[in-house]
Protein backbone atom coordinates (compact mmCIF):
# COMPACT_ATOMS: atom_id res chain seq x y z
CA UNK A 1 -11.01 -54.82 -56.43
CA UNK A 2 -13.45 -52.48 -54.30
CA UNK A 3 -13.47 -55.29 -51.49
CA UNK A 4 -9.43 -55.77 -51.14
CA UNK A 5 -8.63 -54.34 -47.49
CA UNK A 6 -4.70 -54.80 -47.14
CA UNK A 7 -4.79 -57.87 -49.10
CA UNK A 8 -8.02 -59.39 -47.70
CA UNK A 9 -10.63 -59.99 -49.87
CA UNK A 10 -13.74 -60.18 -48.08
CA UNK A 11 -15.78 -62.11 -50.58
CA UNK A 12 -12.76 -64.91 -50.37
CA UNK A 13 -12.94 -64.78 -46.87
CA UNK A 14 -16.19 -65.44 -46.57
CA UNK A 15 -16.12 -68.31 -48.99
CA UNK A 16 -13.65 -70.08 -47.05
CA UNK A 17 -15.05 -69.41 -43.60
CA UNK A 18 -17.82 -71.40 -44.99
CA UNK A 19 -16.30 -74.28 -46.19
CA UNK A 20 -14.17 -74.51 -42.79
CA UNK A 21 -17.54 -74.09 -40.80
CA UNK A 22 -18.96 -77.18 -42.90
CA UNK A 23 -16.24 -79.14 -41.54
CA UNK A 24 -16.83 -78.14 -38.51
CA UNK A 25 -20.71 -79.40 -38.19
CA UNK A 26 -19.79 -82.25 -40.36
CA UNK A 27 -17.67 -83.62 -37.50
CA UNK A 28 -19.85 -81.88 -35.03
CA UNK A 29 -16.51 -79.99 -33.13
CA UNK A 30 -17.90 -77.92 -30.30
CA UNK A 31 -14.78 -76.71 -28.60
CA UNK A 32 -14.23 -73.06 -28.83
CA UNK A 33 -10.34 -73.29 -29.72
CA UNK A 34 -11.29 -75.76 -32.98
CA UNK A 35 -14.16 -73.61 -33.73
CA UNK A 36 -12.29 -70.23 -33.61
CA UNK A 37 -9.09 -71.56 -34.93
CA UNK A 38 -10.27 -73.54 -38.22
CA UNK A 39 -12.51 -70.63 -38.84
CA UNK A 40 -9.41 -68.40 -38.88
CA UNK A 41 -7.34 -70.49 -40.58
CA UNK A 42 -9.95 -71.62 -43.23
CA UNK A 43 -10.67 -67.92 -44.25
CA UNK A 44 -6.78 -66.81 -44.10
CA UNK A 45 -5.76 -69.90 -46.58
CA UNK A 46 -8.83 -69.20 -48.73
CA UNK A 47 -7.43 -65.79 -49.35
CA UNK A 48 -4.40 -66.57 -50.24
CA UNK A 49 -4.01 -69.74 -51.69
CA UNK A 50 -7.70 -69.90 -53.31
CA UNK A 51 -7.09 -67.22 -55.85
CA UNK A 52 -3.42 -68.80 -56.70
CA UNK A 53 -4.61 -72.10 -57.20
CA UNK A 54 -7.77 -71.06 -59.32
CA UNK A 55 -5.14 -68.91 -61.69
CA UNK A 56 -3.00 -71.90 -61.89
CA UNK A 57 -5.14 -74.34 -62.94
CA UNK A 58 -6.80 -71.40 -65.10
CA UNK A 59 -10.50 -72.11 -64.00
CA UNK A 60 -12.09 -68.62 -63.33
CA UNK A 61 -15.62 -70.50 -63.94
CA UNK A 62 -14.58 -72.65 -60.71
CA UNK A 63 -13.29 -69.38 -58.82
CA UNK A 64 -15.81 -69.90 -56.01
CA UNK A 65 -15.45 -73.54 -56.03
CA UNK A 66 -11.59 -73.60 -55.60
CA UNK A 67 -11.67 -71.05 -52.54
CA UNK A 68 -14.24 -72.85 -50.55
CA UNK A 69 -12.12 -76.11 -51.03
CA UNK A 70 -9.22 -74.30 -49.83
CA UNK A 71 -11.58 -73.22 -46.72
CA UNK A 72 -12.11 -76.50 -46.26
CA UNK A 73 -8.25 -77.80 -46.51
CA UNK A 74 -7.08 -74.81 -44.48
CA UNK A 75 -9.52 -76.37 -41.67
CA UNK A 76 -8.25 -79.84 -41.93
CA UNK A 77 -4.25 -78.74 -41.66
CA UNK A 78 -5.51 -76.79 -38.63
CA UNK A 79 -7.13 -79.53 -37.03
CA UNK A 80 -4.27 -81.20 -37.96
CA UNK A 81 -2.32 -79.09 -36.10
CA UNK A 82 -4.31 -78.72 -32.76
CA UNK A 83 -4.39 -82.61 -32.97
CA UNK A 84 -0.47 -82.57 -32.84
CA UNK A 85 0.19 -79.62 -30.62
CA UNK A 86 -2.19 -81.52 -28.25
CA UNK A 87 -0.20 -84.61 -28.33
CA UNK A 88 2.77 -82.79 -28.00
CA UNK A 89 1.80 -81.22 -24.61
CA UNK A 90 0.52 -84.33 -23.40
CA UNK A 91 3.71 -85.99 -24.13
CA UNK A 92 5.92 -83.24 -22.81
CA UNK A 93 3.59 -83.37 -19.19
CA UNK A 94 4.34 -86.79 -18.69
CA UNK A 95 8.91 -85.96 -19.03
């Protein structure tokens, strides 16, 4: 594809960057760490996993669809994971 850079296709990318920022104004998260980091994360799993998923369930009508979801899931295991790593500091502060 004329957009693949290394793996990275932009259009993908782009997709799931927009699902993950829905999240984030759906939940209204203005910290710069959740913004930056479910951003990231949303547009690296939309890259990856989008395209897999989409030829697995053999949908190329629901292409778009299927990436932007996977925007969107990247974002919630990311918050997940700032949720935990928070947690985790705040328990290990206390020992």
């Amino acid at each position: 594809m004329a957009n693949d850079f290394y793996g990275l296709n932009l259009r993908e990318i782009a997709i799931g960057i927009q699902g993950a920022f829905s999240g984030i104004i759906i939940l209204r998260r203005t910290k710069l760490k959740d913004v930056l980091g479910t951003i990231f994360v949303g547009g690296v799993t939309a890259n990856y996993v989008g395209p897999a998923i989409a030829q697995y369930l053999n949908a190329p009508n629901w292409h778009d669809v299927i990436v932007y979801l996977c925007g969107l899931g990247g974002w919630t295991i990311c918050l997940g994971a700032l949720k935990w790593f928070d947690l985790y500091s705040r328990s290990y502060e206390r020992s």
